[in-house]
N, C-alpha and C. Protein backbone atom coordinates (compact mmCIF):
# COMPACT_ATOMS: atom_id res chain seq x y z
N UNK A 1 0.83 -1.16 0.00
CA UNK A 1 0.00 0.00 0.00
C UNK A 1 0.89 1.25 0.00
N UNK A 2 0.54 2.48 -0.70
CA UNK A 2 1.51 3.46 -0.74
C UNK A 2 1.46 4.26 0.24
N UNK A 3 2.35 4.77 0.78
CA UNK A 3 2.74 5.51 2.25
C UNK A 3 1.70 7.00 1.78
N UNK A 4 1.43 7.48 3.00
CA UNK A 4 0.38 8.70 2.93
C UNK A 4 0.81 9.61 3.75
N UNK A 5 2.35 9.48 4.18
CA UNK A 5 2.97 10.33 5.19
C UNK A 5 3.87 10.11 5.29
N UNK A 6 4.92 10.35 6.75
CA UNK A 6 6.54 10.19 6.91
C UNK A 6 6.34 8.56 7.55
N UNK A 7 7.35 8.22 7.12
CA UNK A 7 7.38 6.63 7.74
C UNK A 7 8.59 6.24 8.45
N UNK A 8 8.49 5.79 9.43
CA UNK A 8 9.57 5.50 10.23
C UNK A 8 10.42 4.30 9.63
N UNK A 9 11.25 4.09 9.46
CA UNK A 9 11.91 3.27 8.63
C UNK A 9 13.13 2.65 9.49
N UNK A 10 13.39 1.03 10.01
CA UNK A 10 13.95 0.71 10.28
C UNK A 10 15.49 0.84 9.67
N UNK A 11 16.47 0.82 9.93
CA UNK A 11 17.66 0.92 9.56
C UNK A 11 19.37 0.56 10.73
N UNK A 12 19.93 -0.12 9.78
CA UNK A 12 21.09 -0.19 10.60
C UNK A 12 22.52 0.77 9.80
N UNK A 13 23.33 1.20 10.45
CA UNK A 13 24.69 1.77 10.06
C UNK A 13 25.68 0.44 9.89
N UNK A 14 26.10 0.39 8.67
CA UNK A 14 26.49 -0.66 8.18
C UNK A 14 28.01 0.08 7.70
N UNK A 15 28.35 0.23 8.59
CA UNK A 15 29.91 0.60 8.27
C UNK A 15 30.79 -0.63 8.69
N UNK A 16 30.28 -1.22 9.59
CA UNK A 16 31.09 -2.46 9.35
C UNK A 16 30.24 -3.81 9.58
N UNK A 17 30.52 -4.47 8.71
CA UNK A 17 30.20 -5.87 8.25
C UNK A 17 30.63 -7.29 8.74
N UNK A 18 29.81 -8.07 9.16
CA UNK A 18 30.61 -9.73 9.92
C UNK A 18 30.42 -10.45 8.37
N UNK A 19 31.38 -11.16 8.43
CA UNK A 19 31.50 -12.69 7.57
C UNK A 19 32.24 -13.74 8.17
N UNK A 20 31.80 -14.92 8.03
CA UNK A 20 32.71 -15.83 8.35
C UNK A 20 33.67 -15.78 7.33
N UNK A 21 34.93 -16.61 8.08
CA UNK A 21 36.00 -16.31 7.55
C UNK A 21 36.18 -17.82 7.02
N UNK A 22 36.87 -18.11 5.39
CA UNK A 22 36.72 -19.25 5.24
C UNK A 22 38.21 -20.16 6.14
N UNK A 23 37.98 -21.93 6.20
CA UNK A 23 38.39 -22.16 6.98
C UNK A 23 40.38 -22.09 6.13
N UNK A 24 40.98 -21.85 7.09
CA UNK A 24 42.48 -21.89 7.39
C UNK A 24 43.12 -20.80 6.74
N UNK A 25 42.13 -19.38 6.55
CA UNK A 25 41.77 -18.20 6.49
C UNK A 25 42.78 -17.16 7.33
N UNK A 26 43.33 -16.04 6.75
CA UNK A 26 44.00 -15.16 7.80
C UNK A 26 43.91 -13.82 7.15
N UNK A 27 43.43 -13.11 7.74
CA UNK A 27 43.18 -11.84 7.15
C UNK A 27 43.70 -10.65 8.17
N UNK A 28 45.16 -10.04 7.98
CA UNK A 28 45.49 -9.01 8.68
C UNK A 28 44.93 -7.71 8.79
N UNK A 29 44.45 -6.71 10.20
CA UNK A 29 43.93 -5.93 10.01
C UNK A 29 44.12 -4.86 9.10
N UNK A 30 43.39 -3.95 8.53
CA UNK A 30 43.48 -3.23 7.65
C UNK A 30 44.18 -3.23 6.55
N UNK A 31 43.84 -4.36 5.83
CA UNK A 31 44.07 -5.19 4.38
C UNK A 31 42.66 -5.44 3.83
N UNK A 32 42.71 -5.38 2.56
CA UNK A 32 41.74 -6.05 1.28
C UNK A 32 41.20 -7.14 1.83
N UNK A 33 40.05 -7.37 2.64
CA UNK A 33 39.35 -8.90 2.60
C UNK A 33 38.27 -8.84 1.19
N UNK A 34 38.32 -9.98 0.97
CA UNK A 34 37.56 -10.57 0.06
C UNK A 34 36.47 -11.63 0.13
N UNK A 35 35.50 -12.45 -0.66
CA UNK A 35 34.63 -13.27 -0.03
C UNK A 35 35.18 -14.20 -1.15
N UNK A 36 35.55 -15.47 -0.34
CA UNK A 36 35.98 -16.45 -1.64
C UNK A 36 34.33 -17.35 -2.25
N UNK A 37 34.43 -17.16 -3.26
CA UNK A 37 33.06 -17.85 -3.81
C UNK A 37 33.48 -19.57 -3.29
N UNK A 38 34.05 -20.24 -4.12
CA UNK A 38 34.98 -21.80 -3.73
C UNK A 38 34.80 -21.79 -2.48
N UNK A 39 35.40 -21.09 -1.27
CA UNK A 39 35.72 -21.50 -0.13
C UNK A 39 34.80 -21.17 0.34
N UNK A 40 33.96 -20.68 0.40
CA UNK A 40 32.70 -20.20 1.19
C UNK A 40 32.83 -19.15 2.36
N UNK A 41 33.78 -18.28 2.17
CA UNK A 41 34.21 -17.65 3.23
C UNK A 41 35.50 -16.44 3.12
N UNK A 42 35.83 -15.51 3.82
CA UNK A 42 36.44 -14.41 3.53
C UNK A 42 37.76 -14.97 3.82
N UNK A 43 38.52 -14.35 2.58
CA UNK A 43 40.37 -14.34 2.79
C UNK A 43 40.89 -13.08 2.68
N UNK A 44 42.15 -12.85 2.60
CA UNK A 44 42.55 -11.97 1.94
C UNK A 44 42.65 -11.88 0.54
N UNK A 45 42.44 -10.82 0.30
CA UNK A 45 42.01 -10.45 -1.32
C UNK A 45 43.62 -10.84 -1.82
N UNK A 46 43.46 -10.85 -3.41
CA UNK A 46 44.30 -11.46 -4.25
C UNK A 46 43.65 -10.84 -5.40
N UNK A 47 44.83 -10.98 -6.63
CA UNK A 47 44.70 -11.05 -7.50
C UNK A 47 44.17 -12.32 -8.37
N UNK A 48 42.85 -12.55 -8.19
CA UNK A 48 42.34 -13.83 -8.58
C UNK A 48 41.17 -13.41 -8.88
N UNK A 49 40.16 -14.96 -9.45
CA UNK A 49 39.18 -14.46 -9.87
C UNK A 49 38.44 -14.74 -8.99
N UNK A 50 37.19 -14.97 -8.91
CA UNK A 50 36.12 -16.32 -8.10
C UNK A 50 36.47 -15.46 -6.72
N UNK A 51 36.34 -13.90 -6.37
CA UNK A 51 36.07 -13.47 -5.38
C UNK A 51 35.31 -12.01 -5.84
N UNK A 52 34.79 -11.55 -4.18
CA UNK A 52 33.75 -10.41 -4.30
C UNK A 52 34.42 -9.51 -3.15
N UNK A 53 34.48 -8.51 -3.32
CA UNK A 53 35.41 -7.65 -1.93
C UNK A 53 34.09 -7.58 -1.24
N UNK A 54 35.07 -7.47 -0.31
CA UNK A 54 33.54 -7.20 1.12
C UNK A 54 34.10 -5.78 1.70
N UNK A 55 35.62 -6.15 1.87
CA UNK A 55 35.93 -4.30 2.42
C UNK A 55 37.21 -4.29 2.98
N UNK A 56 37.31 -3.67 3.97
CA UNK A 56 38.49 -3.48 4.84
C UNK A 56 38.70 -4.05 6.45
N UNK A 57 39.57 -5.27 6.65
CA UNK A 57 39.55 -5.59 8.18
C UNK A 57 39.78 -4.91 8.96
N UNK A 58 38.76 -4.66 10.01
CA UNK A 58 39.02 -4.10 11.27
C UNK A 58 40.38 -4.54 11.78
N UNK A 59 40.35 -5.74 12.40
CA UNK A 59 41.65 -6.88 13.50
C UNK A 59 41.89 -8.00 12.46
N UNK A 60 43.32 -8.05 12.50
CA UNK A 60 43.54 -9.54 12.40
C UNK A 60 43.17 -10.53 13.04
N UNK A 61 42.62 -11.87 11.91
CA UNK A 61 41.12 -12.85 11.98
C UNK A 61 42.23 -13.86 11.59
N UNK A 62 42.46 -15.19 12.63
CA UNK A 62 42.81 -16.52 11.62
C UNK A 62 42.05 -17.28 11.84
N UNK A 63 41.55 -18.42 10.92
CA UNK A 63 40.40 -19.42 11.33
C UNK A 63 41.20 -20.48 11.92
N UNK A 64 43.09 -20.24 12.16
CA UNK A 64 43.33 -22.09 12.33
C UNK A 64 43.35 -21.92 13.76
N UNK A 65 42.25 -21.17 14.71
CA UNK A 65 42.58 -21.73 16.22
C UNK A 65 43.58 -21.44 16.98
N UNK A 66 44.86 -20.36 16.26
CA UNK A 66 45.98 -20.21 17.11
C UNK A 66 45.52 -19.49 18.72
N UNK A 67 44.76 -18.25 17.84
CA UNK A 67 44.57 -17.22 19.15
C UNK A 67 42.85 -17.58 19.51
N UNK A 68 42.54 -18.51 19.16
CA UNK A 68 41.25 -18.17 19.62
C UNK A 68 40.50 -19.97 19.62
N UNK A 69 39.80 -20.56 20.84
CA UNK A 69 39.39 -21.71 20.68
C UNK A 69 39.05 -22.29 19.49
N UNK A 70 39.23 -23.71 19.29
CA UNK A 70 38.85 -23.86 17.80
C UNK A 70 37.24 -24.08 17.58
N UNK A 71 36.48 -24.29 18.96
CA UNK A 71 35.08 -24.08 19.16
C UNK A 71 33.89 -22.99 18.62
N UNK A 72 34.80 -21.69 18.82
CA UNK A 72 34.48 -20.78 18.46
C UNK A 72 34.72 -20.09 16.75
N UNK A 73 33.27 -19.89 16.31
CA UNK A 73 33.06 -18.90 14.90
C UNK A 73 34.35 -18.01 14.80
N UNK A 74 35.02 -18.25 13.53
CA UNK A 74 35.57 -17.12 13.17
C UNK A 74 34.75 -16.10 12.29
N UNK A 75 35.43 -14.95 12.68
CA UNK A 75 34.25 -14.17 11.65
C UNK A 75 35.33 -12.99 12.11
N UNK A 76 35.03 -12.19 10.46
CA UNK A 76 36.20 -10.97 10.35
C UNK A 76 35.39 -9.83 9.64
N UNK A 77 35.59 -8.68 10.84
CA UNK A 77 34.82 -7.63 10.26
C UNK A 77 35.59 -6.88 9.55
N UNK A 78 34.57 -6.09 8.85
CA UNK A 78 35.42 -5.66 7.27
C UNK A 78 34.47 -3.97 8.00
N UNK A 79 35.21 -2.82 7.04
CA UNK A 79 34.61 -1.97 6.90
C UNK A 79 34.26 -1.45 5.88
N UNK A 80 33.82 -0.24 5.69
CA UNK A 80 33.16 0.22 4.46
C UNK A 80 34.02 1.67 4.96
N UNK A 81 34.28 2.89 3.69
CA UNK A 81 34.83 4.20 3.92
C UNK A 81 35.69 4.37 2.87
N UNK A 82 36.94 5.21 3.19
CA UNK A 82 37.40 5.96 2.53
C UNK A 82 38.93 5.41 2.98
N UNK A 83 39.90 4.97 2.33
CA UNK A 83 41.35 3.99 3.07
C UNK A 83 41.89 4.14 1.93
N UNK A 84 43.49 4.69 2.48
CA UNK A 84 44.78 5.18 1.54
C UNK A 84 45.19 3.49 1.65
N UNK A 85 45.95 2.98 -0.01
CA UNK A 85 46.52 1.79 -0.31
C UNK A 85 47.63 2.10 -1.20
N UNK A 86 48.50 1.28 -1.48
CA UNK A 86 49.52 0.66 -2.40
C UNK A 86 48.88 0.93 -3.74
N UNK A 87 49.48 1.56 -4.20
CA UNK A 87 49.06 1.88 -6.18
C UNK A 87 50.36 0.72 -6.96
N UNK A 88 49.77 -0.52 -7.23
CA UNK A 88 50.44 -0.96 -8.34
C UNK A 88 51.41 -0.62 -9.22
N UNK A 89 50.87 0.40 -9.65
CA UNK A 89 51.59 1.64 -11.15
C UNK A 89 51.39 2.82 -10.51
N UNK A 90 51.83 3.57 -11.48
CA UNK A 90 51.52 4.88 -11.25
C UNK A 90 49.98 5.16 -11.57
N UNK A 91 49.08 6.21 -10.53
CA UNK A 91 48.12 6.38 -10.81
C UNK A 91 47.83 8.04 -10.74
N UNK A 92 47.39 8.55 -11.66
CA UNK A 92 47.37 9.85 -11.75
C UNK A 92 45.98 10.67 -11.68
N UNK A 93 45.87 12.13 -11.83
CA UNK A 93 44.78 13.00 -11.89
C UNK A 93 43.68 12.46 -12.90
N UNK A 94 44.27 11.98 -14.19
CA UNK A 94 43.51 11.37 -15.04
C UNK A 94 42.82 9.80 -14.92
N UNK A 95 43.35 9.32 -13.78
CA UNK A 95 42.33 8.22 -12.98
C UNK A 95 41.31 8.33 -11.91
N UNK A 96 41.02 9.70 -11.87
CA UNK A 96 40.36 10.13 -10.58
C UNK A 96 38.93 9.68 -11.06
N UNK A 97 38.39 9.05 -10.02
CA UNK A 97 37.27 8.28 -9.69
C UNK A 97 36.84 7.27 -10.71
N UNK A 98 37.93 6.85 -11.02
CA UNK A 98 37.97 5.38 -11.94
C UNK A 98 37.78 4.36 -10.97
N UNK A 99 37.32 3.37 -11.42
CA UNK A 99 37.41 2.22 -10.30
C UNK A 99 39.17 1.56 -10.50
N UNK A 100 39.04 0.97 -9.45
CA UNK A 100 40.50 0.30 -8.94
C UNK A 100 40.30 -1.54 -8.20
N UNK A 101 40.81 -2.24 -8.86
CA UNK A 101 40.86 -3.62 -8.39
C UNK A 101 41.86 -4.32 -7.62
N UNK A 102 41.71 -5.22 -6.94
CA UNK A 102 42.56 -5.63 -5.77
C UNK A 102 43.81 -6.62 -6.23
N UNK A 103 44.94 -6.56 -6.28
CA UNK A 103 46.16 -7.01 -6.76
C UNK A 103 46.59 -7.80 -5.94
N UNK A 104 46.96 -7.52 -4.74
CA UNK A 104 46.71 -8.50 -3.69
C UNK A 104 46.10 -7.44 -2.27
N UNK A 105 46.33 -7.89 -0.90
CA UNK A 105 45.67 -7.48 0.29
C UNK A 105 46.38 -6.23 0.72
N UNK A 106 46.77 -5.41 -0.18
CA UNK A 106 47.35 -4.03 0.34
C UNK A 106 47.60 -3.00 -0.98
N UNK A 107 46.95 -3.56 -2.32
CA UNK A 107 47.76 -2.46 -3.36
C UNK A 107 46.20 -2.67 -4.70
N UNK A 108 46.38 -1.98 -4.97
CA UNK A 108 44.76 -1.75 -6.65
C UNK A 108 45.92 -1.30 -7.61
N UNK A 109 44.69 -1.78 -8.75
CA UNK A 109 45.41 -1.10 -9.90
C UNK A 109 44.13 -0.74 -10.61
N UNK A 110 44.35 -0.06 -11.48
CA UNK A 110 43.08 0.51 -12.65
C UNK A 110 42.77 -0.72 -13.55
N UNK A 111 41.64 -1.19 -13.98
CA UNK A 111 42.10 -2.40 -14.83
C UNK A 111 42.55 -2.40 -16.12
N UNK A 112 43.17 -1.01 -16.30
CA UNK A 112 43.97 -1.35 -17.69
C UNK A 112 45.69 -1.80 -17.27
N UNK A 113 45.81 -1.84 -15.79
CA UNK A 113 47.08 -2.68 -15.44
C UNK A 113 46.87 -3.96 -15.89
N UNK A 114 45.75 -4.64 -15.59
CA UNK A 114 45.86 -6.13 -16.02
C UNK A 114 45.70 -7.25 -15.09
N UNK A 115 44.83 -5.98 -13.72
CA UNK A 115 44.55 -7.02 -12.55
C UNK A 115 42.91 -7.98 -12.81
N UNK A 116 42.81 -8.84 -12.07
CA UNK A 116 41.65 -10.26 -12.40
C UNK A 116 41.62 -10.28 -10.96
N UNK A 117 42.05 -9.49 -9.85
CA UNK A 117 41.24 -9.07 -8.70
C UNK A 117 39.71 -8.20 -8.60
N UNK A 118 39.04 -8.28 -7.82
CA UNK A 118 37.63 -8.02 -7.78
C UNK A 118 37.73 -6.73 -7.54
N UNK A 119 36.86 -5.69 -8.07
CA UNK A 119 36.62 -4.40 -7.83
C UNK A 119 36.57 -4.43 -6.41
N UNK A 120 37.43 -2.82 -6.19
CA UNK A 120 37.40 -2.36 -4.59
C UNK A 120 37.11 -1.28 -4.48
N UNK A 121 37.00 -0.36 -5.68
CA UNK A 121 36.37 0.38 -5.22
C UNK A 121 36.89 1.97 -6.31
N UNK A 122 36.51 3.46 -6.03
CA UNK A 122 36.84 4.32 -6.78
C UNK A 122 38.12 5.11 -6.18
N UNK A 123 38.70 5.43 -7.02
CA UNK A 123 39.64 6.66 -6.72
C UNK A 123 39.13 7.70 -6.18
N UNK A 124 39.22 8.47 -4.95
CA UNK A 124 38.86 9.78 -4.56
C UNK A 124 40.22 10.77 -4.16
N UNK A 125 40.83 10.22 -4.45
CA UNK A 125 42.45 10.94 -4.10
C UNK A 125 43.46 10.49 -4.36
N UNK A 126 44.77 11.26 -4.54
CA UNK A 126 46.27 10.87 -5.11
C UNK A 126 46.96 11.43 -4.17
N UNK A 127 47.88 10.61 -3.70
CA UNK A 127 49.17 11.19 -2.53
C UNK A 127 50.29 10.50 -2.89
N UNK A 128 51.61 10.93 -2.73
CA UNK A 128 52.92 10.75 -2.98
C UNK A 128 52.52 8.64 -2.07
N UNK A 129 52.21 8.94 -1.37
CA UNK A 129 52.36 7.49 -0.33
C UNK A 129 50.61 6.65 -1.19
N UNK A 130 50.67 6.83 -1.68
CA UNK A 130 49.60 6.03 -1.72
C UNK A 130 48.35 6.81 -3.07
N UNK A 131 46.96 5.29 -2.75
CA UNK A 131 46.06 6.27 -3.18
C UNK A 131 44.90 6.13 -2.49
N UNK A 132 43.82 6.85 -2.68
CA UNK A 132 42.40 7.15 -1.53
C UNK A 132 41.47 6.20 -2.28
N UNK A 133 40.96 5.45 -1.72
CA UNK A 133 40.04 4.47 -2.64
C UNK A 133 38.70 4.98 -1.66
N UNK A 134 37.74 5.33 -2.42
CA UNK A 134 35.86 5.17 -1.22
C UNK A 134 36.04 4.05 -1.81
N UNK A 135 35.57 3.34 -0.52
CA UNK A 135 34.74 1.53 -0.22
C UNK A 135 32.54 1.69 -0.19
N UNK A 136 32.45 1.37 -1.13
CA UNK A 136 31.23 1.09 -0.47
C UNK A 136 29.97 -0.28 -1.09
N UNK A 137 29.15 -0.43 -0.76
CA UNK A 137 28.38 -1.36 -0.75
C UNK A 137 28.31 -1.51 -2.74
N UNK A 138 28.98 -0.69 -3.60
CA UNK A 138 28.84 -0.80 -4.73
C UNK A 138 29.68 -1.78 -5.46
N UNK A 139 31.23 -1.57 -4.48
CA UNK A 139 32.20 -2.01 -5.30
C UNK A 139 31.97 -4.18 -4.63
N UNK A 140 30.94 -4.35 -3.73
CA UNK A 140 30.78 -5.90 -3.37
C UNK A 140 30.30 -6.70 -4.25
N UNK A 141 29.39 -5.93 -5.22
CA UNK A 141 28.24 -6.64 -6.45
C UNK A 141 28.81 -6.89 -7.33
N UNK A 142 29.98 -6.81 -7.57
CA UNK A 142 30.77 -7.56 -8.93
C UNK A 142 31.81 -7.04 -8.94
N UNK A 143 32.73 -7.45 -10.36
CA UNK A 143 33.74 -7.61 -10.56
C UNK A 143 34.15 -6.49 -11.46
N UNK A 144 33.40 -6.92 -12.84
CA UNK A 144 33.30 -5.50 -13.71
C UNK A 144 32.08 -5.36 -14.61
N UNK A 145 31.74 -4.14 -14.77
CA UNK A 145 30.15 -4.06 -15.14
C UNK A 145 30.08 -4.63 -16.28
């Protein structure tokens, strides 16, 4: 039925995200996690195919039980935002808000480098150390349009 006024609308802040982590899994904090399709579960991102980024780790997550009972769920939260990384190549003014794909768990490239890592996301900035990638719920839905 169509709304006839203001509607209160449930909602959560989804800046950061749980996944299980697939098993024998290690994902260091604030690195590229990824969702492995095959494994059923988040690794660190790679230059591969047969994954979907989910985002950025909060804490380092291992599933083999070192630091944490082997009873207990692993699960590695990722975030969503705005996070300076490793530029592959050189990336310039003329890549600004291009998308950028994951090479491995700390560096993108534009995909005319020649990465078969999963979209992570757009360029929003260039710095001598790095580059500014926004993360958001866009760059999880695929690979390339």
């Amino acid at each position: 039925m169509k709304a006839i006024g203001h509607r209160q609308t449930e909602h959560m802040l989804c800046d950061i995200i749980r996944a299980p982590l697939a098993a024998g899994a290690e994902v260091f904090g604030g690195t590229l996690a990824v969702w492995d399709v095959e494994k059923g579960g988040c690794v660190a991102a790679s230059n591969r195919r047969h994954t979907i980024f989910v985002g950025v780790a909060v804490a380092t997550m291992q599933a083999t039980g070192r630091f944490m009972p082997a009873d207990v769920p692993k699960i590695a939260a990722v975030r969503r935002g705005q996070f300076l990384f490793d530029m592959a190549h050189p990336i310039t003014n003329k890549d600004l808000f291009r998308r950028v794909y994951a090479v491995d768990d700390q560096t993108v490239a534009t995909n005319d480098f020649g990465s078969e890592g999963p979209w992570v996301g757009n360029v929003v900035g260039i710095e001598d150390k790095g580059v500014w990638i926004e993360i958001d719920f866009a760059a999880r839905e695929g690979r390339r349009d």
